[in-house]
Protein backbone atom coordinates (compact mmCIF):
# COMPACT_ATOMS: atom_id res chain seq x y z
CA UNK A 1 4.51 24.69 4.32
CA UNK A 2 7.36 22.70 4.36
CA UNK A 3 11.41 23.59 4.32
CA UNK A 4 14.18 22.49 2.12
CA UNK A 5 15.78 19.37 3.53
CA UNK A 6 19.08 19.36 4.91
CA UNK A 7 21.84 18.30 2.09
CA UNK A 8 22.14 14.53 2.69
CA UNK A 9 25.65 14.27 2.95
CA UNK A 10 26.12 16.16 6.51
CA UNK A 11 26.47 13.49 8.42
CA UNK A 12 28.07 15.60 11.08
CA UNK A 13 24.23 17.65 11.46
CA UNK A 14 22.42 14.21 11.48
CA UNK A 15 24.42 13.43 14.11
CA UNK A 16 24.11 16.24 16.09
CA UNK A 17 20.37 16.33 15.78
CA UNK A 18 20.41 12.62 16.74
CA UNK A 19 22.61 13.53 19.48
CA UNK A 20 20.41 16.14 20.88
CA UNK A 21 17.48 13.98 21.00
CA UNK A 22 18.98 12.26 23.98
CA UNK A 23 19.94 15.00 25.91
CA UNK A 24 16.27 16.28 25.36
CA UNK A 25 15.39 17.51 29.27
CA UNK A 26 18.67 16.71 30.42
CA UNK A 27 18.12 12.49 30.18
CA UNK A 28 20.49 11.93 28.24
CA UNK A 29 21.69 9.33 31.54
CA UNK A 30 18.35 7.66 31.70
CA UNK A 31 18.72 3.95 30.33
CA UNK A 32 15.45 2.72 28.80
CA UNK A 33 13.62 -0.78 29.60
CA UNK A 34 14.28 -2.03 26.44
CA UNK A 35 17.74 -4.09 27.04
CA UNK A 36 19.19 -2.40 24.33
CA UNK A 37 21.77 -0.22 26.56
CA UNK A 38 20.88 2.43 24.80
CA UNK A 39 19.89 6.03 26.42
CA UNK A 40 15.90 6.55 26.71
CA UNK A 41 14.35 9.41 24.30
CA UNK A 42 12.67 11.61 27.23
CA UNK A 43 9.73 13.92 25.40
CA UNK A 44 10.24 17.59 25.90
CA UNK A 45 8.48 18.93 28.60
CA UNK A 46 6.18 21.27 26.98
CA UNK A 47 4.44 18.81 25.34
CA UNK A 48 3.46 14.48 25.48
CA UNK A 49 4.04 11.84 23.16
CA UNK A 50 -0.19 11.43 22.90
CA UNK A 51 0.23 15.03 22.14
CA UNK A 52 2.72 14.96 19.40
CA UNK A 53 1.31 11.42 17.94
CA UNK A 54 -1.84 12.80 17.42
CA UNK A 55 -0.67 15.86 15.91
CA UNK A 56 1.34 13.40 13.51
CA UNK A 57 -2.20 11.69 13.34
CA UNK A 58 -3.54 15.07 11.44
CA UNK A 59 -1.19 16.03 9.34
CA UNK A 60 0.27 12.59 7.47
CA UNK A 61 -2.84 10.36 8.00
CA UNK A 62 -5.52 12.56 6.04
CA UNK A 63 -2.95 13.27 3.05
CA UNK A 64 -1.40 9.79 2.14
CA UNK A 65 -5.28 8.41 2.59
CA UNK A 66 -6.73 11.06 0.00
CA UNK A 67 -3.78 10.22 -2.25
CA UNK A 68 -3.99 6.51 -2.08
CA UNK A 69 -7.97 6.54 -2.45
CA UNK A 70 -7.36 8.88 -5.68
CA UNK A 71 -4.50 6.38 -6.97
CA UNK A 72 -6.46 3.11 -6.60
CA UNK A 73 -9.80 4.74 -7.53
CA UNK A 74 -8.21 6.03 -11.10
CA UNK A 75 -6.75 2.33 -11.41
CA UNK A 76 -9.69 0.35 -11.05
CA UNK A 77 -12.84 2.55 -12.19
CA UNK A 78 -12.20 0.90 -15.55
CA UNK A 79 -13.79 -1.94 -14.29
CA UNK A 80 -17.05 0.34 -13.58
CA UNK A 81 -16.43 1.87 -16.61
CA UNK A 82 -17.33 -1.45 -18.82
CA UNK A 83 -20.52 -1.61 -16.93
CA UNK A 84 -21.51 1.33 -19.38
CA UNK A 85 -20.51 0.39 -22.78
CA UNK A 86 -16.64 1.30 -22.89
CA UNK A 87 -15.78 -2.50 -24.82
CA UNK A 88 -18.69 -1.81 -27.60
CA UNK A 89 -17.77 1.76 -28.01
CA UNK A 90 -14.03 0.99 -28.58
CA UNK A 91 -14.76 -1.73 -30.50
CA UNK A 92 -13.19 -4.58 -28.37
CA UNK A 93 -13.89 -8.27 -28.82
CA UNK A 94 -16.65 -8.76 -26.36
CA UNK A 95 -15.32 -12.37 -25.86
CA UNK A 96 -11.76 -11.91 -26.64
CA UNK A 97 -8.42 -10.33 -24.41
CA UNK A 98 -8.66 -7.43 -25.50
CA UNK A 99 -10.40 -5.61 -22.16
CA UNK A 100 -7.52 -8.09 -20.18
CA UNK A 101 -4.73 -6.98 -22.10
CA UNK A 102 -6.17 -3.61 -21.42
CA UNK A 103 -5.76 -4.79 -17.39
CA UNK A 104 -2.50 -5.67 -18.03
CA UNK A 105 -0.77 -3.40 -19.59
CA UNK A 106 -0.81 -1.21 -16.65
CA UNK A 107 0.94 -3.34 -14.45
CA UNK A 108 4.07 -3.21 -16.84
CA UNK A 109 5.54 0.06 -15.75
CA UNK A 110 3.79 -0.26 -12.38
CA UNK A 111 6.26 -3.23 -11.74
CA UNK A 112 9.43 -2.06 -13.41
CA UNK A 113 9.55 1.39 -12.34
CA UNK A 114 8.63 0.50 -8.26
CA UNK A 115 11.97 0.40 -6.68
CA UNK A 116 13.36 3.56 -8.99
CA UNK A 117 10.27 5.49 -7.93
CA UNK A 118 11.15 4.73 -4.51
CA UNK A 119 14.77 5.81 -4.84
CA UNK A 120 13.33 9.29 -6.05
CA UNK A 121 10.87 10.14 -3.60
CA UNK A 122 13.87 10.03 -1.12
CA UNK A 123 16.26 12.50 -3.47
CA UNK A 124 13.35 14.40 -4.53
CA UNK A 125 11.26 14.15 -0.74
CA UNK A 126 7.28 13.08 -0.65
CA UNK A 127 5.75 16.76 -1.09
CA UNK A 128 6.96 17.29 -4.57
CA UNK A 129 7.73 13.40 -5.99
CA UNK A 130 4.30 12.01 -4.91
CA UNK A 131 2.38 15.16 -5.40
CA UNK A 132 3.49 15.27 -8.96
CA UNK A 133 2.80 12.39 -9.46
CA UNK A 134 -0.55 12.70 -8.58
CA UNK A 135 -1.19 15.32 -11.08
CA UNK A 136 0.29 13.20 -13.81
CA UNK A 137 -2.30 10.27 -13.66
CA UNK A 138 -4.92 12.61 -12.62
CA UNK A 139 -4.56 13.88 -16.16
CA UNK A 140 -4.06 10.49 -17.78
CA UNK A 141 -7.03 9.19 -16.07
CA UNK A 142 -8.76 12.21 -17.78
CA UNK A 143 -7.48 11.69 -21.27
CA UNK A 144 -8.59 7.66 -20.72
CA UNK A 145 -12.30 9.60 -21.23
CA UNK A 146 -11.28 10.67 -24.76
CA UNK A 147 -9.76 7.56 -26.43
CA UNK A 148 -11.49 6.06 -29.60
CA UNK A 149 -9.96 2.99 -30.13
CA UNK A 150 -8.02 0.13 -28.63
CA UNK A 151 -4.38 1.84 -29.29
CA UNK A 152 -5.91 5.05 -27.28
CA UNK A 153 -6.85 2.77 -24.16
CA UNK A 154 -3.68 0.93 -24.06
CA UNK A 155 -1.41 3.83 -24.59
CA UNK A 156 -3.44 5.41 -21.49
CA UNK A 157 -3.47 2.79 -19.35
CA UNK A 158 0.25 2.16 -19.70
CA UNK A 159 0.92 6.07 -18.13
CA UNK A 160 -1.23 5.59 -15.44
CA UNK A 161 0.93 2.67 -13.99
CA UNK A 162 3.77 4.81 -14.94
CA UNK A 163 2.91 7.85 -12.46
CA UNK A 164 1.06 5.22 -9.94
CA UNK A 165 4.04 3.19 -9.40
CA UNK A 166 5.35 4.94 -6.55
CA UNK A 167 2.34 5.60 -4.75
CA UNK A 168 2.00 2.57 -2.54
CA UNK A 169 5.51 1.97 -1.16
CA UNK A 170 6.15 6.01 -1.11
CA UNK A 171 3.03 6.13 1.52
CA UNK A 172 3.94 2.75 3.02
CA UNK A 173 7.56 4.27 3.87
CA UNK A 174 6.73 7.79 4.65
CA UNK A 175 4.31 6.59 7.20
CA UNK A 176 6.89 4.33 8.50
CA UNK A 177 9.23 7.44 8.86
CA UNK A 178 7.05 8.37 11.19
CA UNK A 179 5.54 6.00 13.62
CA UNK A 180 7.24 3.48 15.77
CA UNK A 181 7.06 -0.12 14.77
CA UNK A 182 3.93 -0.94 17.35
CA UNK A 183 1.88 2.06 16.89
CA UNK A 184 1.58 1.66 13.05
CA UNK A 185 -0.30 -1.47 11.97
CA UNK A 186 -3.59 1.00 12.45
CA UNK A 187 -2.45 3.31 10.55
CA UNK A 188 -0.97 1.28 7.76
CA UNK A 189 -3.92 -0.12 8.03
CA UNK A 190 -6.32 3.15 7.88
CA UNK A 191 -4.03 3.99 5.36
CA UNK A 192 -4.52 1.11 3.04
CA UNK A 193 -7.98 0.74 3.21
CA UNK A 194 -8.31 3.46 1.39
CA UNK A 195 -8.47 0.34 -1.31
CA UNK A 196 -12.03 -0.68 0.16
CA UNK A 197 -12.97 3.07 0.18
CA UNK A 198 -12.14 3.96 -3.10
CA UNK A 199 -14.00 0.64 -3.92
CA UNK A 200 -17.00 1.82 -2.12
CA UNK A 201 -16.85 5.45 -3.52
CA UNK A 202 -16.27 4.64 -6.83
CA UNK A 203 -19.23 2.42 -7.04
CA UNK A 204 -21.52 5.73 -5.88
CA UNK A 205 -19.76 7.89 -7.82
CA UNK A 206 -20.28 5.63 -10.96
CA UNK A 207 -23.82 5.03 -10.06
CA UNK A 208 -23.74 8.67 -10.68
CA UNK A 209 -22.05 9.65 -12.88
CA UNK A 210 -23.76 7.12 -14.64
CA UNK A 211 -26.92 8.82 -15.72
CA UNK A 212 -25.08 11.72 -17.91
CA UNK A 213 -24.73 9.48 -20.74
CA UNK A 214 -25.38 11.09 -23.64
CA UNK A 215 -24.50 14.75 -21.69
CA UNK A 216 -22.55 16.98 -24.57
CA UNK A 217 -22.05 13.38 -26.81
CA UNK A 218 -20.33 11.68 -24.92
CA UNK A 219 -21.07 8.01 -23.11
CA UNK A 220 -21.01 7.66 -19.50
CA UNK A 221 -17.89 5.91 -18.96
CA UNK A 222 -15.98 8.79 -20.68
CA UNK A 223 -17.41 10.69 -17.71
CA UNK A 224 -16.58 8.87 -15.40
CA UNK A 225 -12.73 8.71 -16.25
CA UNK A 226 -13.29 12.61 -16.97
CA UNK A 227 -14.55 13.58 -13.69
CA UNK A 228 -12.72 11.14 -11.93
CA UNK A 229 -9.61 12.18 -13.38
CA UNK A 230 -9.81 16.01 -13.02
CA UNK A 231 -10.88 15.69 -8.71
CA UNK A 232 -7.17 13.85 -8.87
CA UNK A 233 -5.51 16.20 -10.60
CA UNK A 234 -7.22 19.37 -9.01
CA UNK A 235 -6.27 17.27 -5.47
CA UNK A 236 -2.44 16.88 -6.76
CA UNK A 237 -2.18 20.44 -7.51
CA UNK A 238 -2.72 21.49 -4.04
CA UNK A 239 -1.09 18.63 -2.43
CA UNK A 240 1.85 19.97 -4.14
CA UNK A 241 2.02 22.78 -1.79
CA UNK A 242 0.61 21.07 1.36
CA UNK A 243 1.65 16.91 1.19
CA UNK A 244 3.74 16.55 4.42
CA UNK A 245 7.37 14.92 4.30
CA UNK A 246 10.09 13.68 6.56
CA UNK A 247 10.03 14.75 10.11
CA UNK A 248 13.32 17.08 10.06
CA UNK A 249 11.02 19.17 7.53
CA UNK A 250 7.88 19.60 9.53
CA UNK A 251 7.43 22.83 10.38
CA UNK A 252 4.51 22.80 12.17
CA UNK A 253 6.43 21.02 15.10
CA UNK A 254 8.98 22.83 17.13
CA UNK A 255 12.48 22.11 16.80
CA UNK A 256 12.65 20.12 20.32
CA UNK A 257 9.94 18.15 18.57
CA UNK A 258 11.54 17.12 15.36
CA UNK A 259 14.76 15.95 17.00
CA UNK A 260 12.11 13.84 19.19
CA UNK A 261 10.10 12.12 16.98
CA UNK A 262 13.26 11.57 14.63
CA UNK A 263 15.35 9.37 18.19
CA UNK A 264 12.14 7.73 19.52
CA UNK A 265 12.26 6.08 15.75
CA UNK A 266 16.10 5.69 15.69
CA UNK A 267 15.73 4.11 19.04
CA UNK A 268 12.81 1.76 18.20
CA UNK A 269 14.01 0.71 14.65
CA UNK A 270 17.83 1.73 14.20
CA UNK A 271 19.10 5.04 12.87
CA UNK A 272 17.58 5.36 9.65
CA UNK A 273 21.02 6.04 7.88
CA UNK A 274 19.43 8.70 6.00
CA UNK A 275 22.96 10.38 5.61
CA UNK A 276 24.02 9.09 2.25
CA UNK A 277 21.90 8.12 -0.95
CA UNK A 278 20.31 4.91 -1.78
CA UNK A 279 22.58 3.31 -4.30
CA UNK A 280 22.23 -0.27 -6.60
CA UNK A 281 24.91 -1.66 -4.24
CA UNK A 282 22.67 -1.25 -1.54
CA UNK A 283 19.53 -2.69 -3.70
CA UNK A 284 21.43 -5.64 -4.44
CA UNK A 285 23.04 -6.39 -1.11
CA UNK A 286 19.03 -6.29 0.19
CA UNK A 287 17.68 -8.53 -2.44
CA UNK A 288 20.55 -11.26 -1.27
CA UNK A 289 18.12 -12.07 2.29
CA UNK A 290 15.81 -14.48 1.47
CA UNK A 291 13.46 -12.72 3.94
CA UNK A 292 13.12 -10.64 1.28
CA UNK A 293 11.96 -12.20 -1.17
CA UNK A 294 9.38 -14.05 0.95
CA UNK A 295 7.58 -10.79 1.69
CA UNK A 296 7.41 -10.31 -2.02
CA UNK A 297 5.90 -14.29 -2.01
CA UNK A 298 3.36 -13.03 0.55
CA UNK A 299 2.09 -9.92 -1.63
CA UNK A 300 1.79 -11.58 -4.68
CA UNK A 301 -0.02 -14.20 -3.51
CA UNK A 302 -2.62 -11.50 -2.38
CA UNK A 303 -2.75 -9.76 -5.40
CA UNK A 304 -4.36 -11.85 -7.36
CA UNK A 305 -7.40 -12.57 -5.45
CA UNK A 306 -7.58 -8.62 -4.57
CA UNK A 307 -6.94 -7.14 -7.88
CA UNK A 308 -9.26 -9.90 -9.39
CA UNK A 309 -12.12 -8.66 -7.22
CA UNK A 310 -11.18 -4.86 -7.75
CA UNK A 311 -11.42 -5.48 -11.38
CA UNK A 312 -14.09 -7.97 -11.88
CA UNK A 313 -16.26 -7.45 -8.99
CA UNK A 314 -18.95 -5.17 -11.11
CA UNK A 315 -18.86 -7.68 -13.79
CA UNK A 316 -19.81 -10.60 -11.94
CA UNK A 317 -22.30 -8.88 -9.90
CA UNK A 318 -23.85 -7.63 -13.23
CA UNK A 319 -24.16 -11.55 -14.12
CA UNK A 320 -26.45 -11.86 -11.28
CA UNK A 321 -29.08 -10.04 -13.93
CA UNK A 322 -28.32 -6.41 -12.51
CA UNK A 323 -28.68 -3.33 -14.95
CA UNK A 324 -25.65 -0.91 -14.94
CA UNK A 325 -26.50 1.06 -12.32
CA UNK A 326 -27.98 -1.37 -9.82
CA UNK A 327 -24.63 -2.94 -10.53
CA UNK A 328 -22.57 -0.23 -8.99
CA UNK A 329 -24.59 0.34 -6.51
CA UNK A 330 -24.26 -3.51 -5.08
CA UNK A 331 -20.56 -3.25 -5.65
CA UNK A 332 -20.74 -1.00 -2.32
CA UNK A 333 -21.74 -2.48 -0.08
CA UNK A 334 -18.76 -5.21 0.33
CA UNK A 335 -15.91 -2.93 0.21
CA UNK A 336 -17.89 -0.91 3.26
CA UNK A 337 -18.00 -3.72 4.88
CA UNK A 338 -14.02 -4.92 4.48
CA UNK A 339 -13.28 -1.21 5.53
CA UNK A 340 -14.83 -1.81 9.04
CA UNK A 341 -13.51 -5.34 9.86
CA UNK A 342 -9.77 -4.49 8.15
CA UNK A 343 -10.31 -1.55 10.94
CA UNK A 344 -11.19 -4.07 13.86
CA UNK A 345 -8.29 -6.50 12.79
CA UNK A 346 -5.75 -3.94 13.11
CA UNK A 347 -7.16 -2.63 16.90
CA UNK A 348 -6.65 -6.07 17.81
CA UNK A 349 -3.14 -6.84 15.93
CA UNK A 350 -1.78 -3.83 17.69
CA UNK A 351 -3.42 -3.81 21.09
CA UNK A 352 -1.53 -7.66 21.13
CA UNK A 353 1.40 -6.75 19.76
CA UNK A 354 0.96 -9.26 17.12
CA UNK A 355 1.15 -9.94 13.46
CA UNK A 356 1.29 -13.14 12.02
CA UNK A 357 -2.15 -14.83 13.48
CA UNK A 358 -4.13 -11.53 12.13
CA UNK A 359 -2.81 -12.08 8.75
CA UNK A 360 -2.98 -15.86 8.42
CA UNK A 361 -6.93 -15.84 9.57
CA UNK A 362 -8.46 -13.55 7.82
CA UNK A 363 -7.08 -15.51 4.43
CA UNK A 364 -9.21 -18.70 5.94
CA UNK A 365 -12.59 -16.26 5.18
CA UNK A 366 -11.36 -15.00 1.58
CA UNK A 367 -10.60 -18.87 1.30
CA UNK A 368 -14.47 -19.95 2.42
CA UNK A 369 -15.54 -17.34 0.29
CA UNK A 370 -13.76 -19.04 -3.10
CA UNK A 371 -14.99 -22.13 -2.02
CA UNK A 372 -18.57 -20.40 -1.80
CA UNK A 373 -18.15 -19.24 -5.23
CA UNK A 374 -16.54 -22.32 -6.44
CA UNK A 375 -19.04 -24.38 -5.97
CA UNK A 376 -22.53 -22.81 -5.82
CA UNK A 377 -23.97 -21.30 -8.61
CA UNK A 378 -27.71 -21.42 -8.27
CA UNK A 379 -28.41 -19.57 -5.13
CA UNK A 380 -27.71 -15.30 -6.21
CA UNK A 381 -27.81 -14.42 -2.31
CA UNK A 382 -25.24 -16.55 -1.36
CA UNK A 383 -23.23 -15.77 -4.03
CA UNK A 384 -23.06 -12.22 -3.27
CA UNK A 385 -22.33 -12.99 0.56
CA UNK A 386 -19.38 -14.90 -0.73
CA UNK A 387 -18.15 -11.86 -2.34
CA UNK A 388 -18.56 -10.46 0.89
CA UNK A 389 -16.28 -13.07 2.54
CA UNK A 390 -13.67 -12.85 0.02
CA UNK A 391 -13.41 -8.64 0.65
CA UNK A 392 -13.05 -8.91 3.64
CA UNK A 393 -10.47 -11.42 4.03
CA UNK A 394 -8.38 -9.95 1.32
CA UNK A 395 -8.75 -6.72 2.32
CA UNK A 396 -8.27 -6.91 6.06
CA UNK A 397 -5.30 -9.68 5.40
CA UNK A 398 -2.83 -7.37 3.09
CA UNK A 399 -2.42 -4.39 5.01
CA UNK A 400 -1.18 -6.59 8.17
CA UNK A 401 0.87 -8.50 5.80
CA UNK A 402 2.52 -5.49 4.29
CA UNK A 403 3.06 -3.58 7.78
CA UNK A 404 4.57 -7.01 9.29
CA UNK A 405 7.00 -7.15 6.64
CA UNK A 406 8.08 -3.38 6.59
CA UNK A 407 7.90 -2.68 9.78
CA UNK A 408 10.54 -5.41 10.89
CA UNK A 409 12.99 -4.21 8.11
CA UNK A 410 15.41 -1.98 9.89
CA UNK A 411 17.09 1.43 8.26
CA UNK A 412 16.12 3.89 5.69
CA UNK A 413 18.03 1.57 2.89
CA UNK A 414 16.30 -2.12 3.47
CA UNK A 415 13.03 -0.68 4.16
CA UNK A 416 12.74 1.47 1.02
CA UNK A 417 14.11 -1.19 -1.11
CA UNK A 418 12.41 -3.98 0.59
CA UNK A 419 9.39 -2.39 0.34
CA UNK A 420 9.44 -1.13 -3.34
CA UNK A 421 10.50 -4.73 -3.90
CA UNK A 422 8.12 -6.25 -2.04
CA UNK A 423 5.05 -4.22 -3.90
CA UNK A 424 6.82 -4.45 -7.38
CA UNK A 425 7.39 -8.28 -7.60
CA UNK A 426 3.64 -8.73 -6.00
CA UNK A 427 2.04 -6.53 -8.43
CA UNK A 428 3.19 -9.29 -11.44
CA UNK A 429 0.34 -10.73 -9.45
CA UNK A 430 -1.95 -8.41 -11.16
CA UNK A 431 -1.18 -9.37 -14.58
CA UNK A 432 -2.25 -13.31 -13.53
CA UNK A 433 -5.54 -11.36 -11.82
CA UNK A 434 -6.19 -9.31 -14.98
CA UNK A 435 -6.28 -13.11 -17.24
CA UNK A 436 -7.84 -14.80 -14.59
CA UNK A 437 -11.79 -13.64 -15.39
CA UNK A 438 -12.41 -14.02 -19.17
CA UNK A 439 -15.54 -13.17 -20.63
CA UNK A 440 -15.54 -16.56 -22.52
CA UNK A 441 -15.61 -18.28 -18.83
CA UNK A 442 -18.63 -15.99 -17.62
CA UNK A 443 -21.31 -19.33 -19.05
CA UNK A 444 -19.08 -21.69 -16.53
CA UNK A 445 -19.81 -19.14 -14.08
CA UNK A 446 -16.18 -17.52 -13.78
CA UNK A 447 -15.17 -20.65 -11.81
CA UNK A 448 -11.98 -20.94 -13.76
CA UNK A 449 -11.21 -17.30 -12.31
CA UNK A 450 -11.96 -18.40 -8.59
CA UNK A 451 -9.75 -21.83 -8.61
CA UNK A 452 -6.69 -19.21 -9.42
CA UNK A 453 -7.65 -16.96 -6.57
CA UNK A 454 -8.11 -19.61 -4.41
CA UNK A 455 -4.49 -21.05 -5.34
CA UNK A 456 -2.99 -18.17 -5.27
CA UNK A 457 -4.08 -16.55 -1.65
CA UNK A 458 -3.16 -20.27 -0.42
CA UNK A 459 0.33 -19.38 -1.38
CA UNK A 460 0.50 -16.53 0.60
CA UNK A 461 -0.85 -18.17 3.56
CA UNK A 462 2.11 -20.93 3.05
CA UNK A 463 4.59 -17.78 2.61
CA UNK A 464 3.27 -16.44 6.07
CA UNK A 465 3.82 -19.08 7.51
CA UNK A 466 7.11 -19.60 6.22
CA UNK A 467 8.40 -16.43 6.96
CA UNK A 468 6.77 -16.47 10.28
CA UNK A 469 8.97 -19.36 11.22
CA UNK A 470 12.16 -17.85 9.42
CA UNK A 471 11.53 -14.46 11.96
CA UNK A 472 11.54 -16.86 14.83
CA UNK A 473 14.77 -18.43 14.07
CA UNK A 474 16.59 -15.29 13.44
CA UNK A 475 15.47 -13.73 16.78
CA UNK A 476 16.88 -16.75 18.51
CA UNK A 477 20.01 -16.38 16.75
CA UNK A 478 20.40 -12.86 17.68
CA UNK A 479 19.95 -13.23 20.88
CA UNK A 480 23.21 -15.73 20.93
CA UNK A 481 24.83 -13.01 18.65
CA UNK A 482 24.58 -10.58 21.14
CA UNK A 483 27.01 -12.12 23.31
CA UNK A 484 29.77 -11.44 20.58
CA UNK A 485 31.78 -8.08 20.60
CA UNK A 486 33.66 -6.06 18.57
CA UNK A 487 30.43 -4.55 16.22
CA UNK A 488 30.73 -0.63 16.33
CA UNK A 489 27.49 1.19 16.63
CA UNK A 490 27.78 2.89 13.38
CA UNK A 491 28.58 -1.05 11.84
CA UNK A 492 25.12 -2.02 13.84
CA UNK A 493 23.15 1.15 12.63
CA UNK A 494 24.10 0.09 8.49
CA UNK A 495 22.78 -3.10 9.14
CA UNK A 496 19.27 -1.84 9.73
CA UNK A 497 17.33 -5.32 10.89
CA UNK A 498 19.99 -7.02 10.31
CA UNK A 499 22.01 -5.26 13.65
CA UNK A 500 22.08 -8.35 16.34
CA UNK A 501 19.99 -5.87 18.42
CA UNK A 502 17.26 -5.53 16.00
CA UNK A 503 14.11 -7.64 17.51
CA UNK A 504 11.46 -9.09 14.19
CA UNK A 505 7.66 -8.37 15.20
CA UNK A 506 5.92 -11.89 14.96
């Protein structure tokens, strides 16, 4: 379905196709209204940009959706899993570490291979690096359904956040290869709830699932990691023939089309200097701006609280007195519900034009909701609706967060760094998450577990904030800046966000 990329070396072609883009219905004179002084990317006449955006809509959207929903649904149906037995069956300490360290271990690869992964998927393109991916912890997801001891578990768990590493940032940056900086907060958005769908899904599927216990010997948690498993794998297999890539390999646009969609994203972010290879130079000449680093401060502040509810969530609801199955099926309902308001908060973050405020607020309800949680622990119906509060406010908070952040860093190099980086360092996050609910605290009403939350998702609120003001600054500065000279476009085009020209989305 898709072509071989262009070798990418040829900077004389990238140029050329870059060039053409601009003289696409004979504009090439037209200057556009964004102060830049550069020439305005006119669509080609057969077609509109509605056209061609919705046609982008089909053919990215559905894929990198599926594939996330697969990835964090294989991550987290362990938590569904103990519901039916898995601790007593693989003889784990019912009041020990040993289902944490089981949490944990997965988050070991997932954080040291992120930024490699992402490196990769660009030599390797999406279609075949994410696809096989796929397939590999579609089958380790699988084998989790056959281990018979601790060691097995572990061993499992640890390949699953070796091939699940790259998912997130790989989708995060191939949608951003493909929408302009104020049409994508919706679909980063659409994209990433895929989270609160999986979340939702997985507690029906587990609810049914479920009830073959016993089917051909085996318990119904090995089922559900068997099942489970071979839909992702099965999925992979044919995404490895059909998962979309960059736009200069879509073949189901013309080639008017490509060299469109390709400026009106040079000429809204910065050519994406996808000429030469990512190189550790590059990584560490990123990792010197502190900006950086405090979008990695705002993820892993989030992580806690959201991989903490991901994980636990069917535990503590089974404390409210629930059998297995009535467990999964209340685990549903509040990931449906974060799915529609994460939805409503992106409509409104993009039809403003605006970032920070519909990141910052939903936090305050995931912070009400700890509080909730903290401090009432008689009252089973508004316990659950604080569960409610906190999925939604997580849930609706981190997709905004991670679209700000990517979004305003400009160039093929900073964003695919800063973004593996920014995922990687947040996802140590999910290591404190995975310690955070102990069975031992389950008589003190996991309170112990909610205090951390509640710390932690305040520190991402403060790291908003922070940033938020740093953003400010720079724009101001850049705006003096651009009253210097003597900067050559192609100096300007290696700087990504850094270019004086380059405007940060508050």
């Amino acid at each position: 379905m898709f072509g071989k990329r262009a070798p990418s070396g040829e900077n004389s072609a990238d140029e050329a196709v870059s060039d053409k883009a601009l003289q696409v219905d004979g504009a090439a004179n037209l200057e556009s209204g964004i102060g830049n002084g550069k020439p305005e990317v006119i669509c080609p006449p057969h077609t509109t940009e509605a056209h061609i955006k919705t046609r982008i809509d089909y053919h990215i959207l559905p894929f990198v959706c599926i594939l996330y929903l697969l990835a964090f649904l294989d991550r987290v149906n362990v938590g569904n899993a103990r519901a039916f037995n898995l601790q007593k069956d693989l003889g784990l300490d019912p009041l020990g570490t040993q289902f944490n360290t089981v949490l944990t271990i997965f988050f070991i690869p997932y954080i040291i291979f992120e930024i490699p992964s992402n490196i990769y998927l660009k030599r390797f393109s999406p279609r075949i690096w994410l696809s096989v991916c796929c397939i590999g912890f579609g089958l380790v997801t699988m084998l989790q359904g056959f281990t018979q001891n601790y060691g097995g578990i572990l061993a499992t768990r640890f390949f699953l956040g070796v091939f699940e590493c790259g998912m997130f940032p790989g989708c995060f940056y191939l949608i951003s290869m493909w929408y302009k900086r104020d049409e994508a907060q919706k679909r980063y958005t659409l994209f990433f709830s895929s989270t609160s769908l999986a979340g939702a899904f997985g507690g029906l599927l587990a609810s049914a699932i479920g009830k073959m216990d016993g089917i051909r010997g085996y318990s119904g948690w090995r089922w559900i990691f068997i099942l489970e498993g071979l839909i992702t794998l099965v999925i992979g297999v044919i995404f490895l023939f059909t998962f979309p890539s960059f736009p200069e390999e879509a073949k189901w646009l013309t080639e008017d089309e490509r060299v469109y969609v390709k400026a009106r994203l040079e000429a809204d972010q910065g050519r994406n200097a996808a000429e030469r290879k990512i190189t550790w130079r590059d990584v560490i000449h990123v990792m010197k701006d502190y900006k950086i680093w405090l979008g990695g401060f705002m993820y892993f502040g989030m992580i806690v609280p959201a991989y903490g509810y991901a994980y636990f969530s069917p535990t503590i609801i089974q404390s409210y007195h629930y059998d297995a199955i009535q467990t999964q099926l209340r685990s549903v309902p509040p990931w449906a519900a974060s799915f529609g308001f994460a939805m409503m908060i992106a409509a409104l973050s993009d039809w403003n034009r605006h970032r920070f405020l519909y990141a910052v607020c939903p936090i305050f309800i995931a912070i009400a909701g700890f509080a909730i949680l903290i401090n009432v622990h008689d009252n089973i119906n508004l316990q659950y609706a604080a569960l409610f509060l906190v999925c939604l406010g997580t849930y609706s908070a981190m997709p905004i967060m991670v679209c700000w952040f990517s979004m305003n860093l400009g160039g093929h190099h900073r964003r695919a760094i800063g973004t593996a980086w920014q995922i990687g360092f947040g996802n140590i996050g999910g290591i404190i998450a995975t310690y955070s609910f102990l069975a031992s605290d389950a008589v003190n009403f996991y309170r112990k577990g909610y205090i951390i939350c509640l710390a932690f998702i305040s520190f991402a609120a403060a790291s908003c904030i922070v940033y938020a003001v740093a953003i400010t600054y720079e724009n101001k500065e850049k705006e003096k800046a651009l009253k210097d000279a003597g900067m050559s476009e192609a100096e300007k085009e290696e700087l990504g966000d850094l270019n004086p020209e380059f405007k940060y989305m508050l």
